[in-house]
N, C-alpha and C. Protein backbone atom coordinates (compact mmCIF):
# COMPACT_ATOMS: atom_id res chain seq x y z
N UNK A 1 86.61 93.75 105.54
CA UNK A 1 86.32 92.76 104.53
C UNK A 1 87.21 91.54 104.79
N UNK A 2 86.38 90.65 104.19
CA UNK A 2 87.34 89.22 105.04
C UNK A 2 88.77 88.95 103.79
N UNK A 3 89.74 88.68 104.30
CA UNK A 3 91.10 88.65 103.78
C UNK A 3 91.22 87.74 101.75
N UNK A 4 90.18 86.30 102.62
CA UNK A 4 90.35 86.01 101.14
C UNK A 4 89.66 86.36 100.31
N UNK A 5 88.41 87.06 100.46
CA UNK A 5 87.81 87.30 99.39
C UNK A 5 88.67 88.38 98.78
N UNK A 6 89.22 89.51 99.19
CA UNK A 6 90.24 90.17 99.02
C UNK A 6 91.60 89.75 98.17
N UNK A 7 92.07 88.43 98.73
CA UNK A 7 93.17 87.77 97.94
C UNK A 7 91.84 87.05 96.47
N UNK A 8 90.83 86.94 96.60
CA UNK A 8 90.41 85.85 95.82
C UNK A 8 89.85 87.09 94.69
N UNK A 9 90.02 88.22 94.84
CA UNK A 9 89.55 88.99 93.84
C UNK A 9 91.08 89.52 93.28
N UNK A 10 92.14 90.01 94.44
CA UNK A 10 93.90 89.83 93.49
C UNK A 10 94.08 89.14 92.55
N UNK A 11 93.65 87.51 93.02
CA UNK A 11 94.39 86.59 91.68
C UNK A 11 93.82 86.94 90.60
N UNK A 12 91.93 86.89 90.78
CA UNK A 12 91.47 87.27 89.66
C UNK A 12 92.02 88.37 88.69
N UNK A 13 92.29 89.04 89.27
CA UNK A 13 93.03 90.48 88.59
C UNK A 13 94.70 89.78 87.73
N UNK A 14 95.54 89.12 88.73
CA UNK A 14 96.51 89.20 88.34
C UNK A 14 97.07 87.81 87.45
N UNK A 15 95.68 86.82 87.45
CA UNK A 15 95.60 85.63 86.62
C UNK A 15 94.84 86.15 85.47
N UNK A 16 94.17 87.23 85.16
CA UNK A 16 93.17 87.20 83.88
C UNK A 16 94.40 87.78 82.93
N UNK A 17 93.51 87.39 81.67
CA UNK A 17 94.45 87.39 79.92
C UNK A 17 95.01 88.84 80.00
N UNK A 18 94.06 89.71 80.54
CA UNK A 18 94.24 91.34 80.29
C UNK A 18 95.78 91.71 80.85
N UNK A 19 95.52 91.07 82.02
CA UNK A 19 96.62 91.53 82.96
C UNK A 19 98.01 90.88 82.39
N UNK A 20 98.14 89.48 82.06
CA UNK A 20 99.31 88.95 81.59
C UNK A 20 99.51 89.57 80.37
N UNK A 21 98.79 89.93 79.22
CA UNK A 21 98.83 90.76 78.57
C UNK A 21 99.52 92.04 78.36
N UNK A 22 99.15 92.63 79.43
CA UNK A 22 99.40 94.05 79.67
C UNK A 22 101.05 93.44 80.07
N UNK A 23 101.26 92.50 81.09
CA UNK A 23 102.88 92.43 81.58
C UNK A 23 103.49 92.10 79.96
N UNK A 24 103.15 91.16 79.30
CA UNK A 24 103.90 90.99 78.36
C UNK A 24 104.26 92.11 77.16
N UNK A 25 103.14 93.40 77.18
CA UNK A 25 103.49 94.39 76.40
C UNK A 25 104.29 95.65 76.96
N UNK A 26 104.01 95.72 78.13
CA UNK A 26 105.52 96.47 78.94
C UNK A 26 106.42 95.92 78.49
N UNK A 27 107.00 94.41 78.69
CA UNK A 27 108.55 94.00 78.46
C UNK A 27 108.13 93.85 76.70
N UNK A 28 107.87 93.34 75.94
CA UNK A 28 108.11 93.96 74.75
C UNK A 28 108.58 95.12 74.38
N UNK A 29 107.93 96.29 74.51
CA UNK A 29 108.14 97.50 74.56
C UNK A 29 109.57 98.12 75.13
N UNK A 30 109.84 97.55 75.76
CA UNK A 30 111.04 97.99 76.63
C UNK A 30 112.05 96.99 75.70
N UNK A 31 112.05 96.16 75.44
CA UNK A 31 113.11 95.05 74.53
C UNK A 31 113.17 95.94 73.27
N UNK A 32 112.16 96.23 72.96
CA UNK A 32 112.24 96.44 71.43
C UNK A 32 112.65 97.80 71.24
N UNK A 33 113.16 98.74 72.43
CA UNK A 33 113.60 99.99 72.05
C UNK A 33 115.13 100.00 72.80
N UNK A 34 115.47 98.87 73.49
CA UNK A 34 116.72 98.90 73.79
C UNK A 34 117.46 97.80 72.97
N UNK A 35 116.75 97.19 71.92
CA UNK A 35 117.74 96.12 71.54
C UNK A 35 118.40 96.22 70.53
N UNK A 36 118.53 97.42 70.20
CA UNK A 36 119.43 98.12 69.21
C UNK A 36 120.63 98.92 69.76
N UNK A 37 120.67 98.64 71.42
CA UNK A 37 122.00 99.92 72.15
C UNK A 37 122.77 98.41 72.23
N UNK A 38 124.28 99.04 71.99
CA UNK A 38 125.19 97.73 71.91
C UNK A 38 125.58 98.41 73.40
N UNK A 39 125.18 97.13 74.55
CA UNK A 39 125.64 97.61 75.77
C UNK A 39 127.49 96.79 75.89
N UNK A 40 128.29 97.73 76.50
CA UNK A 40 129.41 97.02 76.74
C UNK A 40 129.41 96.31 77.71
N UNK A 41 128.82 96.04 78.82
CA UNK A 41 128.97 95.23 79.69
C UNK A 41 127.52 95.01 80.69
N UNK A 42 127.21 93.88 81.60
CA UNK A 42 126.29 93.78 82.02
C UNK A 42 125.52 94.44 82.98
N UNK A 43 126.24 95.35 83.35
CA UNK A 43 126.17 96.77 84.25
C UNK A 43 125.05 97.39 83.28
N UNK A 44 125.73 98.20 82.26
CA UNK A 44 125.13 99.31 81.28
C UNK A 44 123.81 98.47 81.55
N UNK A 45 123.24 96.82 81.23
CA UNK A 45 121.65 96.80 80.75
C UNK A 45 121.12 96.57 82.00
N UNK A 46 122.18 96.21 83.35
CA UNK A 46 121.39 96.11 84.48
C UNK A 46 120.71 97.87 84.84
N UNK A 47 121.95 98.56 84.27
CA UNK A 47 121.47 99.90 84.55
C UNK A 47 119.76 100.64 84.33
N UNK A 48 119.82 100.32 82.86
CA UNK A 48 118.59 101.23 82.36
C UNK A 48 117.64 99.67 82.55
N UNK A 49 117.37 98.54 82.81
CA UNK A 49 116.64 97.65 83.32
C UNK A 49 116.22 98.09 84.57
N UNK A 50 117.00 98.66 85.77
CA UNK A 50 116.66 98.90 86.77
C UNK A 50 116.00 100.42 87.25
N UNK A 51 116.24 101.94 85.81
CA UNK A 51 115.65 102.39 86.05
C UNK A 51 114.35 102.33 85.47
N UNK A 52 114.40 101.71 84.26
CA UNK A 52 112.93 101.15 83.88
C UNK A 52 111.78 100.74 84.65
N UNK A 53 112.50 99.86 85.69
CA UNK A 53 111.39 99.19 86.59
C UNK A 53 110.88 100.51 87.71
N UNK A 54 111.99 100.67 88.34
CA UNK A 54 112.01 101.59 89.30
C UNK A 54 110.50 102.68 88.65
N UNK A 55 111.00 103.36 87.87
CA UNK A 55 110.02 104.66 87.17
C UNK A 55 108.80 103.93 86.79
N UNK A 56 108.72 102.93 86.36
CA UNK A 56 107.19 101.82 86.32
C UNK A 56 106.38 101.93 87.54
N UNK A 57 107.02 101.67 88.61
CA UNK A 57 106.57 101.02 89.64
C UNK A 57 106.30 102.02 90.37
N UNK A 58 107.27 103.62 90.41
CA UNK A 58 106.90 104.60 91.07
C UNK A 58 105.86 105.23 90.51
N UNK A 59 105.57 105.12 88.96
CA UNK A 59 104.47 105.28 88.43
C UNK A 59 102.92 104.76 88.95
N UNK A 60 102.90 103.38 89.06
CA UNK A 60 102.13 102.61 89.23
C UNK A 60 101.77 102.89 90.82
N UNK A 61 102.69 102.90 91.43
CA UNK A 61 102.14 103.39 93.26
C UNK A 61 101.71 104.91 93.26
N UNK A 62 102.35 105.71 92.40
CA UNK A 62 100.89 107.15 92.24
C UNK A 62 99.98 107.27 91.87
N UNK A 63 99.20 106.76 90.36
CA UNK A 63 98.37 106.18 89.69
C UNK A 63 97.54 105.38 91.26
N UNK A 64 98.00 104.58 91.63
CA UNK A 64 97.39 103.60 93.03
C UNK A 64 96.70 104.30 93.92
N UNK A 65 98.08 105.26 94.25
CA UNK A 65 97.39 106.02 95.68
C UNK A 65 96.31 107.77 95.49
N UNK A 66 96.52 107.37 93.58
CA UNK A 66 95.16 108.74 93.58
C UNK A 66 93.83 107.77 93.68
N UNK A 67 94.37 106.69 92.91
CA UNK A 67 92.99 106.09 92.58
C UNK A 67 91.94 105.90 94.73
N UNK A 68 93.35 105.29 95.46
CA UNK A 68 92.70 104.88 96.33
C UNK A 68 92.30 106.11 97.40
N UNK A 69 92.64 107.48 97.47
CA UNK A 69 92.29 109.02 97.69
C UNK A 69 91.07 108.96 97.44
N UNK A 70 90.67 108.99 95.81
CA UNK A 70 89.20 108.83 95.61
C UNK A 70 88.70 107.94 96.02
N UNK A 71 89.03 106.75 96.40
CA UNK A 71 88.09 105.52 96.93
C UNK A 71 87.54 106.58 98.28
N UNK A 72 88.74 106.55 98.97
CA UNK A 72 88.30 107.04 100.25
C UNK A 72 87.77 108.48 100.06
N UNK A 73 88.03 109.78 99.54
CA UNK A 73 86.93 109.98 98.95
C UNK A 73 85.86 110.41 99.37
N UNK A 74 84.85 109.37 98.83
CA UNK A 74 83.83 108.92 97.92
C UNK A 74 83.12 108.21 99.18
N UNK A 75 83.80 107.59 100.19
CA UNK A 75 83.37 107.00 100.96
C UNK A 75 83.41 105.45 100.77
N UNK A 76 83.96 105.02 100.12
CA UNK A 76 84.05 103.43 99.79
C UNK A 76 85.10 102.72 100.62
N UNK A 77 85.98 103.44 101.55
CA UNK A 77 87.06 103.10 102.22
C UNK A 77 86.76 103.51 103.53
């Protein structure tokens, strides 16, 4: 498949309301259950900030690579 139509269907994904949406209710969510820990120093919020993301993202690349298993699959890959 040719590259930009590929990039030109990403942005779509990662410019529509849903998607900015969805980013802005992750970090809500995550603010609004840590902003009650009195961190002592900038360590402690880099800490649980960084496993937050980390466990997101390792989330999000399994979720990815079942979805794209079934692509291929299915025969679509």
């Amino acid at each position: 498949m040719d590259t930009k139509i590929i990039n030109n269907k990403i942005n779509e994904v990662i410019n529509s309301d849903q998607f900015k949406e969805l980013q802005w209710k992750v970090v809500d969510d995550i603010f609004s259950s840590i902003n009650t820990i009195e961190f002592e120093n900038n360590d402690d919020l880099k800490l649980v900030m960084t496993r937050i993301r980390d466990t997101f993202i390792a989330g999000l690349n399994y979720e990815s690579a079942k979805q794209f298993l079934n692509l291929a699959k299915s025969g679509a890959v």
